[in-house]
Protein backbone atom coordinates (compact mmCIF):
# COMPACT_ATOMS: atom_id res chain seq x y z
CA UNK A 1 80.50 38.92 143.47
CA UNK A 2 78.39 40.13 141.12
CA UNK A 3 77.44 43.39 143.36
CA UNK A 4 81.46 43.86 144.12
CA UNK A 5 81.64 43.93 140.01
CA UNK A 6 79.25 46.57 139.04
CA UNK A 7 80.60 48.80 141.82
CA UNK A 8 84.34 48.54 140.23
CA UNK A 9 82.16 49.36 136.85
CA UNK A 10 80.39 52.72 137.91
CA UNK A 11 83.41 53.86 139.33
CA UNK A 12 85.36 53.02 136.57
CA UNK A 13 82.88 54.86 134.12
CA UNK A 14 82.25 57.64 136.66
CA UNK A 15 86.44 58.04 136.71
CA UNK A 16 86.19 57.98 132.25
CA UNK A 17 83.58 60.89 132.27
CA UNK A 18 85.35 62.56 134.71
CA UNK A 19 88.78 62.57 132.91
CA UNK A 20 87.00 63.54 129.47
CA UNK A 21 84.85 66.44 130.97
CA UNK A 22 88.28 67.55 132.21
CA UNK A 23 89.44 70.27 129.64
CA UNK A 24 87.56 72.62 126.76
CA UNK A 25 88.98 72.21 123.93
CA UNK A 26 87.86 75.85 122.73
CA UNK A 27 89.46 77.54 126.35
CA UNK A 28 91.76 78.62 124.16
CA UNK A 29 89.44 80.86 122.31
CA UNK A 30 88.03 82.58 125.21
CA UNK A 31 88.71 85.95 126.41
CA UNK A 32 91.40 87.45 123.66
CA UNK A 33 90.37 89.86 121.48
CA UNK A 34 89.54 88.55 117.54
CA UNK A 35 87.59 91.17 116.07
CA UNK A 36 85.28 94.34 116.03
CA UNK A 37 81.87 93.18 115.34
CA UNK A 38 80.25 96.22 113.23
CA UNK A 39 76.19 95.93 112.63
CA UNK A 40 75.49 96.80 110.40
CA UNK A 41 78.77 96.66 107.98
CA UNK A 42 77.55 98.19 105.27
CA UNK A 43 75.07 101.30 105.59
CA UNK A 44 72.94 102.82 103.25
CA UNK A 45 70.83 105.95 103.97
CA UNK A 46 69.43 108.67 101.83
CA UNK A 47 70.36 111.99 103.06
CA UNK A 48 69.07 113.20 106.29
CA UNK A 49 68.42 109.84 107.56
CA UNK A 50 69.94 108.22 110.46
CA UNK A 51 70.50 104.75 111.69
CA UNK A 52 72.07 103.23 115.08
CA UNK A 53 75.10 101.10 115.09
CA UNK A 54 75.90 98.21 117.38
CA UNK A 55 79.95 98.07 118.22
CA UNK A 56 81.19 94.91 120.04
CA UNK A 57 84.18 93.28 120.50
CA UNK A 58 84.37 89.81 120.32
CA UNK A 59 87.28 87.03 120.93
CA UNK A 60 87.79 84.03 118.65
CA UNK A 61 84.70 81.51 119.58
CA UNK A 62 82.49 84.79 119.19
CA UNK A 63 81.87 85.54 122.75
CA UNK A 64 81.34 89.31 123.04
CA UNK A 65 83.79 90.92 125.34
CA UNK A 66 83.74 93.72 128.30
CA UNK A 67 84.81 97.26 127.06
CA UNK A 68 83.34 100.11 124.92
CA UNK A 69 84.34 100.38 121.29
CA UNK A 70 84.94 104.23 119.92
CA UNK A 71 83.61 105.06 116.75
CA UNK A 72 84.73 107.95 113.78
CA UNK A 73 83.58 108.59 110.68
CA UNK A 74 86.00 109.02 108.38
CA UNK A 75 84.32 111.91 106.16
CA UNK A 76 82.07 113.67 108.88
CA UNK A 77 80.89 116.31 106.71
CA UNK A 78 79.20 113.29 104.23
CA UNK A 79 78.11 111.41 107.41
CA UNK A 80 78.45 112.35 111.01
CA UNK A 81 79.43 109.60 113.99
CA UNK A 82 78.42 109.85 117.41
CA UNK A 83 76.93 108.05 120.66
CA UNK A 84 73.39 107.21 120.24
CA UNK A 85 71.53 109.27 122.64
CA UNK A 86 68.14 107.77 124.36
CA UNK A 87 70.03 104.03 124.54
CA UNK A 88 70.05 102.89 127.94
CA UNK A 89 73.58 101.34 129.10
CA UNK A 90 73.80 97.82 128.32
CA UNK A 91 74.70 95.79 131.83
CA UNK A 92 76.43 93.12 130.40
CA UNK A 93 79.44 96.31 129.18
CA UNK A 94 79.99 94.53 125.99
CA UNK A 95 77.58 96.56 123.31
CA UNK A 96 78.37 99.91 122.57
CA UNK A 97 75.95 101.95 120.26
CA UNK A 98 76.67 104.75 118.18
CA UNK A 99 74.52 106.34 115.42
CA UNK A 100 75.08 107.57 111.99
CA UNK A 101 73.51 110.37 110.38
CA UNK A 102 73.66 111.09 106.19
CA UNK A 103 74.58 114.85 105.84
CA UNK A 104 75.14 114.69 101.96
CA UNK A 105 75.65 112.39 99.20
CA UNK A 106 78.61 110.87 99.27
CA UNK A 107 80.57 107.81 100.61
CA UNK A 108 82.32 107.33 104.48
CA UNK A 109 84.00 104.69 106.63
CA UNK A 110 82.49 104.33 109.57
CA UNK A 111 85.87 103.19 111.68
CA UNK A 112 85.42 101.28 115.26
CA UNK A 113 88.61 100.63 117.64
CA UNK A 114 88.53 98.82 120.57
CA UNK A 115 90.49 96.54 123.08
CA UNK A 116 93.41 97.28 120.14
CA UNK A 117 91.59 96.31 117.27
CA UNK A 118 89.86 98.26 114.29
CA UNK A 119 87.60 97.47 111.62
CA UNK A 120 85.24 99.70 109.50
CA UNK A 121 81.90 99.69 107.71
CA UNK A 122 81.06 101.39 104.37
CA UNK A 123 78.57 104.13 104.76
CA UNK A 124 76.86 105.40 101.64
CA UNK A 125 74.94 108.32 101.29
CA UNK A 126 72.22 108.69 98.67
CA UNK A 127 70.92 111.74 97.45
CA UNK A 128 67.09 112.10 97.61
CA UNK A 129 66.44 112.93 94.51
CA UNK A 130 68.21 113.96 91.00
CA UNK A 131 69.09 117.14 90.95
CA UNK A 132 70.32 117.45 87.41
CA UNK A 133 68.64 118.32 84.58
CA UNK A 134 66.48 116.75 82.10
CA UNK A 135 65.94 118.10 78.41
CA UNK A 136 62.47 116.26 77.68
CA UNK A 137 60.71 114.51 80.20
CA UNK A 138 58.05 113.85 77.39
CA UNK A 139 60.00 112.79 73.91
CA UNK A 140 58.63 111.69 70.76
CA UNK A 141 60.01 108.47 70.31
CA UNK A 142 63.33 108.50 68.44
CA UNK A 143 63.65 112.08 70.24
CA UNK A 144 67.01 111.98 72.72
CA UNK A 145 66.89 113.25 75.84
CA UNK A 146 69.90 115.30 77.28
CA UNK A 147 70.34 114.34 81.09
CA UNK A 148 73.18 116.85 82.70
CA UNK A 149 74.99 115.62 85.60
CA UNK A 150 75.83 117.27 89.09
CA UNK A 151 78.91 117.89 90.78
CA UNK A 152 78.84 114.69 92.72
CA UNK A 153 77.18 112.05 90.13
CA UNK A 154 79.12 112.21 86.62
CA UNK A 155 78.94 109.86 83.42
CA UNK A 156 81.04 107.25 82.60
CA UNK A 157 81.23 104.60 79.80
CA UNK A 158 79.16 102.30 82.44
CA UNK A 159 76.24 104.33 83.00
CA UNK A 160 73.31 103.35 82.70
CA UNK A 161 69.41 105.05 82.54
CA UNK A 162 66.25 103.24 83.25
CA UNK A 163 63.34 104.86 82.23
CA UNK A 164 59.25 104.06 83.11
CA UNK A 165 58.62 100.56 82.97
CA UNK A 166 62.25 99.33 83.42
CA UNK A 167 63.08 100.07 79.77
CA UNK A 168 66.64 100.58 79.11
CA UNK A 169 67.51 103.83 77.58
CA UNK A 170 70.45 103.54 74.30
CA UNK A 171 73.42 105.74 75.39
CA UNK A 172 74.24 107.47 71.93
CA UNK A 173 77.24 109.69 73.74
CA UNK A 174 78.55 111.22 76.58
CA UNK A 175 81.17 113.01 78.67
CA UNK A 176 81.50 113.28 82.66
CA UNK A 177 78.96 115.89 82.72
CA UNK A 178 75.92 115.20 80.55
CA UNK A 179 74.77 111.99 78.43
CA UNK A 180 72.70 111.89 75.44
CA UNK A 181 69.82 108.70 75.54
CA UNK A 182 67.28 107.31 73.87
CA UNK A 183 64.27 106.47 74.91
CA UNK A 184 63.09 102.59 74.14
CA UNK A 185 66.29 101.85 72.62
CA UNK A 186 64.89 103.90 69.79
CA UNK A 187 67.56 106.10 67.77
């Protein structure tokens, strides 16, 4: 009896994990398209630098899916878009790989469609050094310096200047195209 009863057992327990293996509760997650994956989605690169971009699709449980992703850049004479050259095809056909070069200072979209969807990633383009001009680059204190701006960086009431040391520089005035400050606070 007792052999007859732990036979009716197993297969009743082998039937229970049977019937709850049974469905995936995520299947329907798997295979749609959710979203262009962008890496990274927010670039920064001083001009003439370049970076590569990974491009993926990938459906709602984050599974990446087959198909290449096209990229643009939105303002290609600040930054320029194209397929990264030297990258050997990936076998799997679900990463695409683009890179982005800074031309000149200056802010883009990097903008990625595929399998219907589109997404973008900032791309900002920093200058490699100030190319304004500075009055006095060796004050007395008290002394304000004049810093003029350039055609792409202006002033505004939110500027700020940091000067050796991490000392805050007193804006006495302004306008969009040259600011007046103060050394040490000092006025």
């Amino acid at each position: 009896m007792n052999s007859r009863l732990s036979v009716h057992l197993c297969a009743l327990a082998a039937l229970l994990v049977a019937g709850a293996c049974k469905t995936n509760p995520t299947a329907d997650l798997a295979g749609k398209p959710e979203t262009v994956f962008i890496n990274p989605g927010t670039i920064f690169l001083n001009e003439g630098d370049s970076i590569n971009v990974t491009l993926k699709v990938l459906d709602a449980a984050g599974t990446p899916l087959q198909g290449a992703v096209q990229a643009t850049s939105t303002a290609p004479t600040v930054a320029s878009v194209t397929p990264a050259a030297g990258i050997l095809p990936d076998p799997t056909h679900t990463t695409t790989v683009y890179n982005v070069k800074a031309l000149v200072p200056g802010a883009a979209n990097l903008t990625a469609t595929g399998q219907g969807l589109t997404d973008s990633a900032r791309i900002n383009v920093m200058p490699l050094a100030f190319a304004g001009t500075i009055s006095n680059t060796a004050p007395v204190g008290g002394t304000p310096i004049i810093i003029k701006a350039t055609s792409q960086f202006k002033f505004t009431p939110a500027t700020t200047v940091a000067f050796g040391g991490g000392a805050l520089g007193l804006i006495s005035r302004f306008s969009t195209e040259s600011g007046a400050h103060h050394p040490r606070g000092e006025r």
